[in-house]
PDB file of N, CA and C in Angstrom:
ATOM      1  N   UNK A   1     -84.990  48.996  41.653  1.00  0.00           N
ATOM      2  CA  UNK A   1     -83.588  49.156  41.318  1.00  0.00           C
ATOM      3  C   UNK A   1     -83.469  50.190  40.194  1.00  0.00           C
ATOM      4  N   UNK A   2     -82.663  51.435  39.977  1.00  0.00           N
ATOM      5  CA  UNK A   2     -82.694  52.452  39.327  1.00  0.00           C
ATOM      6  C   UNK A   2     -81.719  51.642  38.279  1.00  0.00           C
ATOM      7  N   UNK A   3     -81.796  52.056  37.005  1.00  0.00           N
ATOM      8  CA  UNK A   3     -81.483  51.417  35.921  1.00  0.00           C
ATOM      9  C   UNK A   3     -80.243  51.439  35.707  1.00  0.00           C
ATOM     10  N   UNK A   4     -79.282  52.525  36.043  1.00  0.00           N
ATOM     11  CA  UNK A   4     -78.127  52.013  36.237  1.00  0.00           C
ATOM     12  C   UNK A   4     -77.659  50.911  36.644  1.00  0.00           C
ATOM     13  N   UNK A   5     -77.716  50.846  37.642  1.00  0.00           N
ATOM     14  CA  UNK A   5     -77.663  49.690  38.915  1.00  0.00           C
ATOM     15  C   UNK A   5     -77.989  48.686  37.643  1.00  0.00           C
ATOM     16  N   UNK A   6     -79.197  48.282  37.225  1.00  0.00           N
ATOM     17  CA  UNK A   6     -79.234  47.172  36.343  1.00  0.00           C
ATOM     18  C   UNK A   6     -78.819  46.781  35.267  1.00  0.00           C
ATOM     19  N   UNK A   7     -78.116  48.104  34.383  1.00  0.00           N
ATOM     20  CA  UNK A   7     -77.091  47.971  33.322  1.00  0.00           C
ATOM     21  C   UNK A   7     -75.695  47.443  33.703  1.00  0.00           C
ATOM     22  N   UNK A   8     -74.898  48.363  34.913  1.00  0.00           N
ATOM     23  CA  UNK A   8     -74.019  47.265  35.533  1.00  0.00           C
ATOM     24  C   UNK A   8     -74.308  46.024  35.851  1.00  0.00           C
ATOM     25  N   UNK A   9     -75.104  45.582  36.398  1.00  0.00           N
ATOM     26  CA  UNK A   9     -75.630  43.939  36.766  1.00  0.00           C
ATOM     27  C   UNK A   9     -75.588  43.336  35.483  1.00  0.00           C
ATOM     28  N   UNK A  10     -76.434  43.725  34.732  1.00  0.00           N
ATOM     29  CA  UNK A  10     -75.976  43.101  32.862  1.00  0.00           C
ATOM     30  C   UNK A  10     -75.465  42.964  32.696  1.00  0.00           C
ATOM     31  N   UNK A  11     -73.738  44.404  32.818  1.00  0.00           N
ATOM     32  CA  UNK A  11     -72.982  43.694  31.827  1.00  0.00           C
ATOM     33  C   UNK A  11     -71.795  42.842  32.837  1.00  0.00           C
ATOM     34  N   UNK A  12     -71.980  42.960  33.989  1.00  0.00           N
ATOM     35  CA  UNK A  12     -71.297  42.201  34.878  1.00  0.00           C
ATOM     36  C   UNK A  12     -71.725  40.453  34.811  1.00  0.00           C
ATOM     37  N   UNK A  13     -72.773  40.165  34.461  1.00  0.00           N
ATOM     38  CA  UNK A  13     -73.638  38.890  34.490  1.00  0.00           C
ATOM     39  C   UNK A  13     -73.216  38.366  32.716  1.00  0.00           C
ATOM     40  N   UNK A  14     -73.052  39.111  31.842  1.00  0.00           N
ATOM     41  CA  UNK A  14     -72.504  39.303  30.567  1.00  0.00           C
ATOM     42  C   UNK A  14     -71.325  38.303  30.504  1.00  0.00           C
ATOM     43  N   UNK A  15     -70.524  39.311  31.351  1.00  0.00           N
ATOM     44  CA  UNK A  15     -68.888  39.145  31.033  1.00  0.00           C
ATOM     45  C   UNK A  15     -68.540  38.084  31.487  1.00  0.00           C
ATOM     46  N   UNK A  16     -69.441  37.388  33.165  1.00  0.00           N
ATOM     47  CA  UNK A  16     -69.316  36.220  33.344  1.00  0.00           C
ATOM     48  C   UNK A  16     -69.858  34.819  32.739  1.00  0.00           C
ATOM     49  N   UNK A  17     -71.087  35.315  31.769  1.00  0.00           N
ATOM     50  CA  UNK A  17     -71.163  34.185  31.022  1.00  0.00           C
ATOM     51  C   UNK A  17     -70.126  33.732  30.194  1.00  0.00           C
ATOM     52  N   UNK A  18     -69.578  34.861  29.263  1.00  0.00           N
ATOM     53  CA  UNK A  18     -68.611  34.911  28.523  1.00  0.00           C
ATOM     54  C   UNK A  18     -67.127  34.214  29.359  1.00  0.00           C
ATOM     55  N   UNK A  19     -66.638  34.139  30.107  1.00  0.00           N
ATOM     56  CA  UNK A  19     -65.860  33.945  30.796  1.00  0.00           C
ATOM     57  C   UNK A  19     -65.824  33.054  31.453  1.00  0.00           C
ATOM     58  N   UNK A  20     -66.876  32.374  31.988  1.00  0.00           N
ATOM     59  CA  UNK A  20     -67.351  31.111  32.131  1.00  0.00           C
ATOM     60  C   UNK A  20     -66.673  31.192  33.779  1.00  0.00           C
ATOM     61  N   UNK A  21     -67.569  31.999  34.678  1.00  0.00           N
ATOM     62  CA  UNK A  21     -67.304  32.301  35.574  1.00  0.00           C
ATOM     63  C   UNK A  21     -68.732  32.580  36.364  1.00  0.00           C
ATOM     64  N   UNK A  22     -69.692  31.911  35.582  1.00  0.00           N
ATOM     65  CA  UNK A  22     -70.943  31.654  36.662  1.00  0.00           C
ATOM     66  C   UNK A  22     -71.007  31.132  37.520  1.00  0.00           C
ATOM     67  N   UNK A  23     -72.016  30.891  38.388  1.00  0.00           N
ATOM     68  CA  UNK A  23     -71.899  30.163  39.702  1.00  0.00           C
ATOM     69  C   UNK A  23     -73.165  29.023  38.871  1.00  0.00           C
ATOM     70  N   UNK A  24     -72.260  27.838  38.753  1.00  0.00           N
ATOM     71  CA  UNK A  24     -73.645  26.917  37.857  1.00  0.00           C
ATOM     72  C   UNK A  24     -74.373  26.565  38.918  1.00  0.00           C
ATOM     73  N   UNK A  25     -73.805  26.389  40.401  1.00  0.00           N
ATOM     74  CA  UNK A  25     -74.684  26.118  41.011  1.00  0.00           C
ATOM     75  C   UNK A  25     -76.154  26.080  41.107  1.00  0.00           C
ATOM     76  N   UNK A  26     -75.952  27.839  41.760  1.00  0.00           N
ATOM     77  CA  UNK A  26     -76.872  28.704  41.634  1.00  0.00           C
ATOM     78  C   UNK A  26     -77.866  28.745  40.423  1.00  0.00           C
ATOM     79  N   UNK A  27     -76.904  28.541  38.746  1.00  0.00           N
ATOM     80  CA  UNK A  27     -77.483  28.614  37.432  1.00  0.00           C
ATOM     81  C   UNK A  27     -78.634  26.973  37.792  1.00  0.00           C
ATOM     82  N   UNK A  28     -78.051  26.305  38.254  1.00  0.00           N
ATOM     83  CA  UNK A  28     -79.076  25.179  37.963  1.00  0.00           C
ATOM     84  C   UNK A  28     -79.955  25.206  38.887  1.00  0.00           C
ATOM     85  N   UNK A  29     -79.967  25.383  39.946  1.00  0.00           N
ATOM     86  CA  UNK A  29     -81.186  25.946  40.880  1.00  0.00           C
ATOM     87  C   UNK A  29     -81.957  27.088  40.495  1.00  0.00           C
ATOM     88  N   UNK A  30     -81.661  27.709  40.223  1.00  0.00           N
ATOM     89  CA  UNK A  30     -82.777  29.172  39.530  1.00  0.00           C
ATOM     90  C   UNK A  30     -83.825  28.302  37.964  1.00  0.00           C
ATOM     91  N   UNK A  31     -82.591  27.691  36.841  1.00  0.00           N
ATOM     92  CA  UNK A  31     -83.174  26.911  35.913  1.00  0.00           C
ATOM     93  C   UNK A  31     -84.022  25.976  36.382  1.00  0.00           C
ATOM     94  N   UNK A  32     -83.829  25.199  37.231  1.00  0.00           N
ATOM     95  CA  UNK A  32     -84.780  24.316  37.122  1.00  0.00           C
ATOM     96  C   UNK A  32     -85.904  24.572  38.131  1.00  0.00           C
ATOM     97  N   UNK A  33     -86.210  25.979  38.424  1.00  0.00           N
ATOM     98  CA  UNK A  33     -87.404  26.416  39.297  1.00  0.00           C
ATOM     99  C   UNK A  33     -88.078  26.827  38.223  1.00  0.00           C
ATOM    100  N   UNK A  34     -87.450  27.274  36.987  1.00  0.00           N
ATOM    101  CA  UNK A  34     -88.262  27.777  36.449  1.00  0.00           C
ATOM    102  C   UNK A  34     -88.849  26.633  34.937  1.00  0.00           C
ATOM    103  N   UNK A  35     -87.651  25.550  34.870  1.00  0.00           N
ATOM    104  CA  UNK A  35     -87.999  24.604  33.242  1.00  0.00           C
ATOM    105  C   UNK A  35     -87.219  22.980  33.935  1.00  0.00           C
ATOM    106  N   UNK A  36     -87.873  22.530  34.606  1.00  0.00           N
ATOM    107  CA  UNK A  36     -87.587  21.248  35.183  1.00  0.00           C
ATOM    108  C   UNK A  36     -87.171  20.185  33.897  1.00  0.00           C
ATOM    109  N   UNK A  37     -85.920  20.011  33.851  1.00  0.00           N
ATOM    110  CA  UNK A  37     -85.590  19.227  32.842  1.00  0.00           C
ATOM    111  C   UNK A  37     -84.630  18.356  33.113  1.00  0.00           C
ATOM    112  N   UNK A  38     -84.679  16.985  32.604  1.00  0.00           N
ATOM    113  CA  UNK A  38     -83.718  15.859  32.722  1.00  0.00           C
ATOM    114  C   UNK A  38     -82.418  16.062  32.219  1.00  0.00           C
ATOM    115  N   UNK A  39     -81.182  15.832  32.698  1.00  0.00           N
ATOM    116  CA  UNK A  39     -79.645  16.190  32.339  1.00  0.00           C
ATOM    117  C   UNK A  39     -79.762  17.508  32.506  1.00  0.00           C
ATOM    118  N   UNK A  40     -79.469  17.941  33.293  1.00  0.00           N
ATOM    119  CA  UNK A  40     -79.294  19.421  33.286  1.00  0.00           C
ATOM    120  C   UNK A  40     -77.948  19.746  33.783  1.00  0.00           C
ATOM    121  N   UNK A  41     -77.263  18.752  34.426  1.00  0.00           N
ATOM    122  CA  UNK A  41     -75.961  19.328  33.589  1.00  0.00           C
ATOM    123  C   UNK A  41     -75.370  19.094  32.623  1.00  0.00           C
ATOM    124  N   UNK A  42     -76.151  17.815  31.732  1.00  0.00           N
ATOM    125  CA  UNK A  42     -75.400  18.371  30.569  1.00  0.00           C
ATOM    126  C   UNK A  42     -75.787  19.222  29.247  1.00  0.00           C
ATOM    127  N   UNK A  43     -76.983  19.871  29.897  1.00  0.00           N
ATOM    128  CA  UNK A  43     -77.834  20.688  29.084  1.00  0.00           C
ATOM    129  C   UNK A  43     -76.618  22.267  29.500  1.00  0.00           C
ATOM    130  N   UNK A  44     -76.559  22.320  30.781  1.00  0.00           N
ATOM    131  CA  UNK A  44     -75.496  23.677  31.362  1.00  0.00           C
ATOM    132  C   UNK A  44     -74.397  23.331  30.653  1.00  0.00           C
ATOM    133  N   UNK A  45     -73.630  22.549  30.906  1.00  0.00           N
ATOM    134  CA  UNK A  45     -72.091  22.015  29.903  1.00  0.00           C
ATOM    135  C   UNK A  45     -72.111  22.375  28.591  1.00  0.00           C
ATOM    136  N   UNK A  46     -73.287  22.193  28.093  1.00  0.00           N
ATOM    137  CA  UNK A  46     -73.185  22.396  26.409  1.00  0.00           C
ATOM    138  C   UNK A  46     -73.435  24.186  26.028  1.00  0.00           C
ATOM    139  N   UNK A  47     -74.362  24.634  27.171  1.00  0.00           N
ATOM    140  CA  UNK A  47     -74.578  26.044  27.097  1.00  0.00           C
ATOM    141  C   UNK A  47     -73.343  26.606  26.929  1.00  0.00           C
ATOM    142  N   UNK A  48     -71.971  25.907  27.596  1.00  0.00           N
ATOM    143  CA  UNK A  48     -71.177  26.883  28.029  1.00  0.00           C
ATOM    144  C   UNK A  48     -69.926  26.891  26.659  1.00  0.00           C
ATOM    145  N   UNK A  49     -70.308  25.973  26.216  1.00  0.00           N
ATOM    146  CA  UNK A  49     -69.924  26.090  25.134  1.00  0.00           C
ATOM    147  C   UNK A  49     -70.638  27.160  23.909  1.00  0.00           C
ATOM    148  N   UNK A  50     -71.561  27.015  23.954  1.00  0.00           N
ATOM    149  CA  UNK A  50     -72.565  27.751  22.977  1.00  0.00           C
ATOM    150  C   UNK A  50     -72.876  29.068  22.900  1.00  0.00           C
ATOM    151  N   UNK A  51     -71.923  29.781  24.169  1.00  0.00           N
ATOM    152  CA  UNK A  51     -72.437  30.877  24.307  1.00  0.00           C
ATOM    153  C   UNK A  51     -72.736  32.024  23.713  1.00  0.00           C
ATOM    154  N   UNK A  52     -73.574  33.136  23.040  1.00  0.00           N
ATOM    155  CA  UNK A  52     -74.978  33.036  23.290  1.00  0.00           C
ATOM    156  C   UNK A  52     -76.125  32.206  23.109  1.00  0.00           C
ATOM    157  N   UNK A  53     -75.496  31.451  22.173  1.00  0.00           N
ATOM    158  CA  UNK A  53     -76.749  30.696  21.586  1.00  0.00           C
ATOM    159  C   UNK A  53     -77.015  29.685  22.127  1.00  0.00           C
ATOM    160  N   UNK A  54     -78.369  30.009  21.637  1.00  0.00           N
ATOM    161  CA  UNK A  54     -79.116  28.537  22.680  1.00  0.00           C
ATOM    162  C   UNK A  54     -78.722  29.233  24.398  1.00  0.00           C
ATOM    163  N   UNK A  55     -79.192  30.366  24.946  1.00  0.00           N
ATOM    164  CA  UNK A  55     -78.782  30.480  26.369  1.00  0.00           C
ATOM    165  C   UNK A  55     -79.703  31.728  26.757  1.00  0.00           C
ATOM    166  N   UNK A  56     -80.578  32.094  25.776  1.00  0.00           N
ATOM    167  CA  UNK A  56     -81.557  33.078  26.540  1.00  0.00           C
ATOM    168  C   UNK A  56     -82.229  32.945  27.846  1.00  0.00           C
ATOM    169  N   UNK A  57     -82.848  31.459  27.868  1.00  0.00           N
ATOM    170  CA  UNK A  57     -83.313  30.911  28.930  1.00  0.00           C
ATOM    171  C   UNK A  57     -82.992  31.004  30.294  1.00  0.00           C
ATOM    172  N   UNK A  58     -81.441  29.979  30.326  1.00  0.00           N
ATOM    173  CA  UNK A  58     -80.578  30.497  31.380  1.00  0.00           C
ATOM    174  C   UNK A  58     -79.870  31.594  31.852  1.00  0.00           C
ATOM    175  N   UNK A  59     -79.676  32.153  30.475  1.00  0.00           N
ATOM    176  CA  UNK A  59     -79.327  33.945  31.035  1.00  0.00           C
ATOM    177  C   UNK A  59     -80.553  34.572  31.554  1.00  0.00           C
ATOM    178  N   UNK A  60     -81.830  34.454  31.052  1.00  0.00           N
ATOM    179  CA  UNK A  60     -83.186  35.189  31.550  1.00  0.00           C
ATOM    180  C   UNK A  60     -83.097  34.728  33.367  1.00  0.00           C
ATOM    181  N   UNK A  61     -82.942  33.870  33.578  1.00  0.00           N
ATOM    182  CA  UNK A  61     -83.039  33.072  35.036  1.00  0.00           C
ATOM    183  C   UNK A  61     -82.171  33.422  36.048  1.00  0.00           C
ATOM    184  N   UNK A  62     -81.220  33.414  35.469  1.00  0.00           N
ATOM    185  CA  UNK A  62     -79.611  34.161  36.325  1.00  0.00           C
ATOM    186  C   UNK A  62     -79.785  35.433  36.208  1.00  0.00           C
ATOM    187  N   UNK A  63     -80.359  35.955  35.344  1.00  0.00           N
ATOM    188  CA  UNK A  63     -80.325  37.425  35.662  1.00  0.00           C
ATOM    189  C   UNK A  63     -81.689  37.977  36.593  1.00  0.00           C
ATOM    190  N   UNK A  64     -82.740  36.881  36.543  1.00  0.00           N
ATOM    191  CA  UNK A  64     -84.199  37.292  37.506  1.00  0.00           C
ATOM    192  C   UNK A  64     -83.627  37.117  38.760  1.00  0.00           C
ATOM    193  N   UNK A  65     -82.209  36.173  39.022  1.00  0.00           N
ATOM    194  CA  UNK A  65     -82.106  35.935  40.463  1.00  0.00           C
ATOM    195  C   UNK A  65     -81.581  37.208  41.294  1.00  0.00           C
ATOM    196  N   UNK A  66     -81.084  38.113  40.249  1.00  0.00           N
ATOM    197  CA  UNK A  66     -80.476  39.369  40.790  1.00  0.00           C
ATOM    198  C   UNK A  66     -80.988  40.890  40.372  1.00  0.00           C
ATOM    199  N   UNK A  67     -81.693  40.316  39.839  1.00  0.00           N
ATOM    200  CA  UNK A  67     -82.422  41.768  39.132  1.00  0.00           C
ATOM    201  C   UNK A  67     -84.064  41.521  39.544  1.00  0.00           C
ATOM    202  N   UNK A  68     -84.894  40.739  39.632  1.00  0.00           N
ATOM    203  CA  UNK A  68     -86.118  40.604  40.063  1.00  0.00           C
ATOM    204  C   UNK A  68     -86.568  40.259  38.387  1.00  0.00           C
ATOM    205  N   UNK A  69     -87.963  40.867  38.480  1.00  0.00           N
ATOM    206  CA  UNK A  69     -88.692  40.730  37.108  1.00  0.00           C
ATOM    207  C   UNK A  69     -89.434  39.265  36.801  1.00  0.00           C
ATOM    208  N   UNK A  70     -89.545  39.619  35.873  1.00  0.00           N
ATOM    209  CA  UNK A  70     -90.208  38.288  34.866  1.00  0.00           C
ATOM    210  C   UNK A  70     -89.731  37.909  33.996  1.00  0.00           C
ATOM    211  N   UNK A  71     -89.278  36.773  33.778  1.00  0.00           N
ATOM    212  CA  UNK A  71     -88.894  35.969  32.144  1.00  0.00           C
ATOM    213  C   UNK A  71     -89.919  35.631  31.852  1.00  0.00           C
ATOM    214  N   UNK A  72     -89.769  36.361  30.015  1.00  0.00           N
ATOM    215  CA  UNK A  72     -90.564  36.231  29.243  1.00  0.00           C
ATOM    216  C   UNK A  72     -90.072  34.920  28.113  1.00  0.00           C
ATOM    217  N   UNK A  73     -91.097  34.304  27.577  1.00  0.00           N
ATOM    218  CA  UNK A  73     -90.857  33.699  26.573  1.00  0.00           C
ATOM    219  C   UNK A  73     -91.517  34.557  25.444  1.00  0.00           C
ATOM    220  N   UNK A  74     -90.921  35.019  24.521  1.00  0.00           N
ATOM    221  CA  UNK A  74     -91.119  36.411  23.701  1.00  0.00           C
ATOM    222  C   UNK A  74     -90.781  35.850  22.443  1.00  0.00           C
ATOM    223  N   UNK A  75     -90.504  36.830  21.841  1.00  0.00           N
ATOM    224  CA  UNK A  75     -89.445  36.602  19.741  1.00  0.00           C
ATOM    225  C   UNK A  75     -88.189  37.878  19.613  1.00  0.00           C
ATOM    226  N   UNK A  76     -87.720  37.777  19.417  1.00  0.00           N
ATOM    227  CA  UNK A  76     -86.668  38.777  18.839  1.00  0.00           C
ATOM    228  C   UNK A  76     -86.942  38.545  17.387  1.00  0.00           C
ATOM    229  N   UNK A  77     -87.141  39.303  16.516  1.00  0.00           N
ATOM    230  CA  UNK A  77     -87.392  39.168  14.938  1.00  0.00           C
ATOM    231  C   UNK A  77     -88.513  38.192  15.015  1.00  0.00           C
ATOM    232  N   UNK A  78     -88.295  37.166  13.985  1.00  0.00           N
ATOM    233  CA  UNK A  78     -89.497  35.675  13.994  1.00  0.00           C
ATOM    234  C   UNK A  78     -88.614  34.969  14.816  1.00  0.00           C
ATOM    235  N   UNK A  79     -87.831  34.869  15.695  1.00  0.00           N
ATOM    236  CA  UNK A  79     -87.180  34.005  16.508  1.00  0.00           C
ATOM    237  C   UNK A  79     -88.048  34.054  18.254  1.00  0.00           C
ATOM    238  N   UNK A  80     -88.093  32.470  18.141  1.00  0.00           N
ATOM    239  CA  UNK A  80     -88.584  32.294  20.086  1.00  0.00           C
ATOM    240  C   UNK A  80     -87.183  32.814  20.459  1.00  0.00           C
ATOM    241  N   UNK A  81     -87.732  33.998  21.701  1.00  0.00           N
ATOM    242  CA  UNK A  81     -86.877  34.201  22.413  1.00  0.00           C
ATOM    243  C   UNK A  81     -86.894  34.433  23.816  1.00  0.00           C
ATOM    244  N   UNK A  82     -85.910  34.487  24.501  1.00  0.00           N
ATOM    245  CA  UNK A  82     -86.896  34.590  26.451  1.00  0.00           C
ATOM    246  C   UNK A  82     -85.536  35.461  26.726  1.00  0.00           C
ATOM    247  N   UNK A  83     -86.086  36.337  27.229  1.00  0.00           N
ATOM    248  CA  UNK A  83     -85.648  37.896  27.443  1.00  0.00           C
ATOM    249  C   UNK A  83     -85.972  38.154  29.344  1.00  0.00           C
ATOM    250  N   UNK A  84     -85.503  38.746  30.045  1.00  0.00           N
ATOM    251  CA  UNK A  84     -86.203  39.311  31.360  1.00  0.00           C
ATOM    252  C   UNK A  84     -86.788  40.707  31.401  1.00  0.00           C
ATOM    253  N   UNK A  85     -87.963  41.210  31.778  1.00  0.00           N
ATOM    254  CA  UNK A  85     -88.915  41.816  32.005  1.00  0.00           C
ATOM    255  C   UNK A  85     -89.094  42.445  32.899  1.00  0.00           C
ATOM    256  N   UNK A  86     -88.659  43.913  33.080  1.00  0.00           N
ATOM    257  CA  UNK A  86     -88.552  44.345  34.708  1.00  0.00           C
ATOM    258  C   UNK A  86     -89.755  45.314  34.637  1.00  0.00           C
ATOM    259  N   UNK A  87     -90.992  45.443  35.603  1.00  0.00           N
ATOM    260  CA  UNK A  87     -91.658  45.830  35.530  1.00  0.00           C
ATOM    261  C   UNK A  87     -92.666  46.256  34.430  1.00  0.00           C
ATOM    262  N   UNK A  88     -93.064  45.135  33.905  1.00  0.00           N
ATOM    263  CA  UNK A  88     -93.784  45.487  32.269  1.00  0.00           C
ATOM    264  C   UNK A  88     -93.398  46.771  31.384  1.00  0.00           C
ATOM    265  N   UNK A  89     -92.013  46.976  31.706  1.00  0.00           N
ATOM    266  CA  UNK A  89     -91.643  48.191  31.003  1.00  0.00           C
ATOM    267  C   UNK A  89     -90.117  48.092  30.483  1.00  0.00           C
ATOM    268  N   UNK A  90     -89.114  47.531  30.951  1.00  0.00           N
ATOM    269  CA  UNK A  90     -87.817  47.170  30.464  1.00  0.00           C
ATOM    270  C   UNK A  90     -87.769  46.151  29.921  1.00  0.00           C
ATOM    271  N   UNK A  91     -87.024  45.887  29.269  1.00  0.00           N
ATOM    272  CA  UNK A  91     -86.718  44.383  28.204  1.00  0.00           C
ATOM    273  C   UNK A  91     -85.126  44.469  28.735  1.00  0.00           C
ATOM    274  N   UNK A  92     -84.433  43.242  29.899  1.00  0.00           N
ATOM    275  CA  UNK A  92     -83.130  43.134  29.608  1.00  0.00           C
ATOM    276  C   UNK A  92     -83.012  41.773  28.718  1.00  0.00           C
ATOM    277  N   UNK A  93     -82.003  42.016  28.252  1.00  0.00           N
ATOM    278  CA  UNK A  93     -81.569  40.771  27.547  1.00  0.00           C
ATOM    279  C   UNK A  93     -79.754  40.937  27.081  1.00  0.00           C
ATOM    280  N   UNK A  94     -79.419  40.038  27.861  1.00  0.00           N
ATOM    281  CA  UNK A  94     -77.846  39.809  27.556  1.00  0.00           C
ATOM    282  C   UNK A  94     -77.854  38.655  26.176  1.00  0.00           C
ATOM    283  N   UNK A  95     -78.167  38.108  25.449  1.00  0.00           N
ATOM    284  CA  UNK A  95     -78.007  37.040  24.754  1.00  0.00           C
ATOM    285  C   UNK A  95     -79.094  37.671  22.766  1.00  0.00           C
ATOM    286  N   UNK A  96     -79.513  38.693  22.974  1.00  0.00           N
ATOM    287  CA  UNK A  96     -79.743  38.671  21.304  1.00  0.00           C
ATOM    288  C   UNK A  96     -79.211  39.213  20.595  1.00  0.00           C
ATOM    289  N   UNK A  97     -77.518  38.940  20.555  1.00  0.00           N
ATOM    290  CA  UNK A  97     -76.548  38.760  19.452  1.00  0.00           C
ATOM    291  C   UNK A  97     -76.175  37.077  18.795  1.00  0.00           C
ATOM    292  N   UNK A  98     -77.619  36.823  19.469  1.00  0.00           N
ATOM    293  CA  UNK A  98     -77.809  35.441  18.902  1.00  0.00           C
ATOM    294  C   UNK A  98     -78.249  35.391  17.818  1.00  0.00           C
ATOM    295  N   UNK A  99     -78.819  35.859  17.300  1.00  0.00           N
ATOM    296  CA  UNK A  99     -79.987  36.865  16.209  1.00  0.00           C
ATOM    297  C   UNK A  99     -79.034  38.130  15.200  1.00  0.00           C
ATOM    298  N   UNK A 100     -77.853  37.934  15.806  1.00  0.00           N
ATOM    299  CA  UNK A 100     -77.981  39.596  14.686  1.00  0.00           C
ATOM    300  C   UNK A 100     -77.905  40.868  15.710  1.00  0.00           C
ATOM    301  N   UNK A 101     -78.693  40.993  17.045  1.00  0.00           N
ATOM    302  CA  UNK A 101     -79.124  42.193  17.434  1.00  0.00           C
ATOM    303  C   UNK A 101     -77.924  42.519  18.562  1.00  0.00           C
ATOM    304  N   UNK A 102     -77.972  43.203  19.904  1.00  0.00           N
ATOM    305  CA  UNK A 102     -76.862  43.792  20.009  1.00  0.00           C
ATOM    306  C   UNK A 102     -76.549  42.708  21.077  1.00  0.00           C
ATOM    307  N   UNK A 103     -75.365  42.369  21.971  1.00  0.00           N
ATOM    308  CA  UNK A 103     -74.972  41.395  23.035  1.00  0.00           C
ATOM    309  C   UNK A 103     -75.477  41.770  24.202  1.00  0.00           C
ATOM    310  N   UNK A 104     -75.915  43.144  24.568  1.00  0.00           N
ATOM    311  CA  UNK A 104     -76.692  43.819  25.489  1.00  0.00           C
ATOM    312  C   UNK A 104     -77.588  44.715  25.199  1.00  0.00           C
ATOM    313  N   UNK A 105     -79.186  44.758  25.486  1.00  0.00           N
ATOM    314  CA  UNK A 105     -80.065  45.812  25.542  1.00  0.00           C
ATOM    315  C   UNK A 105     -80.894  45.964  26.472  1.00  0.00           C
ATOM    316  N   UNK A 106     -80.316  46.606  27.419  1.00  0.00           N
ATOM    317  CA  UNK A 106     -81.704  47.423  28.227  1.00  0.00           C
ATOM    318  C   UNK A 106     -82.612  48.709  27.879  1.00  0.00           C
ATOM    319  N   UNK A 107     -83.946  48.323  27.617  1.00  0.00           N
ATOM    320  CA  UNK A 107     -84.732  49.463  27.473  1.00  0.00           C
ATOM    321  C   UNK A 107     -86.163  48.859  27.481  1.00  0.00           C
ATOM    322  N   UNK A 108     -86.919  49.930  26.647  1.00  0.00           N
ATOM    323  CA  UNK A 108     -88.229  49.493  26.748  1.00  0.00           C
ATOM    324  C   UNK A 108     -88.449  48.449  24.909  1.00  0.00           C
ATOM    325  N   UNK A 109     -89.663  47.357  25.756  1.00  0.00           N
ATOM    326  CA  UNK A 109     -89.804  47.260  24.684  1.00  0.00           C
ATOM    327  C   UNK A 109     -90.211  47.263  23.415  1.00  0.00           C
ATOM    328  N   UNK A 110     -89.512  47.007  22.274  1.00  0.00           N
ATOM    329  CA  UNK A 110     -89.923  47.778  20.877  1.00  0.00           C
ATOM    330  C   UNK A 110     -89.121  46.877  19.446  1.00  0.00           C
ATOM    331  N   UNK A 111     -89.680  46.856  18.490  1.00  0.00           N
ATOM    332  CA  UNK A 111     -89.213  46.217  17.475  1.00  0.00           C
ATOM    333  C   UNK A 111     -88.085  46.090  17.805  1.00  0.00           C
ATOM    334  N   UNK A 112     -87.072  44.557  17.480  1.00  0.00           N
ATOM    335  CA  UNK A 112     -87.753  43.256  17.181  1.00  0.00           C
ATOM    336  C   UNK A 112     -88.235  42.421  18.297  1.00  0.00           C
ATOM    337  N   UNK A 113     -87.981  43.334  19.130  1.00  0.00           N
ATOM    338  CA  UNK A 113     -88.859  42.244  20.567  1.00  0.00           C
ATOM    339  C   UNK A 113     -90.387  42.175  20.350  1.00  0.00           C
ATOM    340  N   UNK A 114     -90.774  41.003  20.558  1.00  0.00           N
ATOM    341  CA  UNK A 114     -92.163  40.924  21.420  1.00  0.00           C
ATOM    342  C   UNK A 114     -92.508  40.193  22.240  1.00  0.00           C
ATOM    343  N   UNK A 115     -93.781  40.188  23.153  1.00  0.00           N
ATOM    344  CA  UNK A 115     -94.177  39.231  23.651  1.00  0.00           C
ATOM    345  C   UNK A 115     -95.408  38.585  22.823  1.00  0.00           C
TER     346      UNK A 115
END
């Protein structure tokens, strides 16, 4: 997918977190393929309140379902953070203005990300 294409998908996947216009469906089937956890809807319910915070996870997951890649469990600064990973070379992440950093960054990655 040429990177355009995946900056629109960002901030389209963005605006619907914000807006609270996900498909939780879908959000809880992708989540729990990837972090099998008890109450999960009311782990999603509280996300949607919280939004960004506390939602790297599920944003990393919803966005692998349409973008491909890998979620990483990484750091932004000294913070655990889980970011998606498109070809060991992009870092997307809709959610580290959780932190301080920007509400969207696609690129490669580089201080304060790591894995």
């Amino acid at each position: 997918m040429k990177l355009v294409e995946v900056n629109k998908k960002a901030f389209i996947i963005r605006n619907d977190f914000e807006k609270n216009k996900i498909n939780y469906t879908l959000l809880k089937k992708e989540y729990m393929k990837y972090n099998k956890i008890k109450g999960i809807h009311r782990f999603i319910k509280k996300s949607k309140i919280l939004f960004p915070k506390l939602n790297c996870g599920l944003a990393s997951v919803y966005l692998k379902h349409f973008l491909g890649g890998e979620v990483i469990k990484g750091k932004y600064k000294k913070q655990d953070h889980t970011f998606l990973f498109l070809g060991n070379k992009i870092v997307v992440d809709i959610t580290a203005d959780q932190y301080g950093g920007p509400k969207i960054y696609i690129g490669p990655i580089k201080e304060p990300w790591s894995v």
